[in-house]
Protein backbone atom coordinates (compact mmCIF):
# COMPACT_ATOMS: atom_id res chain seq x y z
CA UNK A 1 -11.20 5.56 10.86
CA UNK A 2 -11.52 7.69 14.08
CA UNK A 3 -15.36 8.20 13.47
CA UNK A 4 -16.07 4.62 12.54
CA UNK A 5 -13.88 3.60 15.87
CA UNK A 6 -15.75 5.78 18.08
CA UNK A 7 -19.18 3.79 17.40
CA UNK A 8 -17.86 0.20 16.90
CA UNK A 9 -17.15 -1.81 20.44
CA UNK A 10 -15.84 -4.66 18.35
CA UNK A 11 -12.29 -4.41 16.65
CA UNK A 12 -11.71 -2.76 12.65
CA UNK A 13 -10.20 -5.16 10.80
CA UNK A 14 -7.92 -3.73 8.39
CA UNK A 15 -7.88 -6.22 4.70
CA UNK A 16 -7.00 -3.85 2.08
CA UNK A 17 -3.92 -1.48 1.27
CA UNK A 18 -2.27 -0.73 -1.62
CA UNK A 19 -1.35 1.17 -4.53
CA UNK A 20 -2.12 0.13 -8.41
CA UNK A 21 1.91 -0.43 -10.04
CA UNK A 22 3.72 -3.41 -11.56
CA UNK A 23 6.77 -2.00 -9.86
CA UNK A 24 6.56 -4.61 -6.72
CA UNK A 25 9.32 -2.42 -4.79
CA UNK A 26 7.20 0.85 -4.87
CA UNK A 27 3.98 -1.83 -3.69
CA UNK A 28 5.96 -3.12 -0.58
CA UNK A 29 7.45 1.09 0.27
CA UNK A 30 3.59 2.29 -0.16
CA UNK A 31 2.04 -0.49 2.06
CA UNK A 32 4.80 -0.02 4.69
CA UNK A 33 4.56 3.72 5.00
CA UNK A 34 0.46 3.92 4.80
CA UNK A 35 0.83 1.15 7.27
CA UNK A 36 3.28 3.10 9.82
CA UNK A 37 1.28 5.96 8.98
CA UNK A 38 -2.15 4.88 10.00
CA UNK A 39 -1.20 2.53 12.50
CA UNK A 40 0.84 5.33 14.53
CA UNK A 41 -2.41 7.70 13.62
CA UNK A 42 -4.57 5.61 15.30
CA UNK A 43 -2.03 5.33 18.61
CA UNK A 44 -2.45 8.89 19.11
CA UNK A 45 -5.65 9.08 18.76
CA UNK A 46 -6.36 6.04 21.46
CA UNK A 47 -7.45 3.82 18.98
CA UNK A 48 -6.57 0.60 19.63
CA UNK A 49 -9.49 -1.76 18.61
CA UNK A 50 -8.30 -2.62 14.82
CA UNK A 51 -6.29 -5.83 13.75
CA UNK A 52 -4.17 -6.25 10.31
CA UNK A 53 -5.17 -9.34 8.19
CA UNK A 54 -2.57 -10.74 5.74
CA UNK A 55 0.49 -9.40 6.78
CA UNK A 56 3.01 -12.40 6.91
């Protein structure tokens, strides 16, 4: 994501995360933490051109 921020001007937009499972509580715990985990990645690194789509 770094690389592909560093030669966009325009924001990432951010449409699919998730794991393959029928168990819907280990879906929401996966989505959460890769969310947290990305989105705090990104912080660090100065990114700050992305946007989420379809989070409620």
């Amino acid at each position: 994501m770094e690389e592909v921020a560093n030669c966009l001007t325009i924001p990432i937009m951010i449409t699919e995360n998730g794991v393959v499972t029928d168990d819907d509580k280990k879906r929401e715990e996966f989505i959460q933490r890769a969310l947290i985990y990305y989105l705090l990645s990104c912080l660090e690194k100065g990114i700050d051109n992305w946007i989420i789509y379809g989070i409620p």
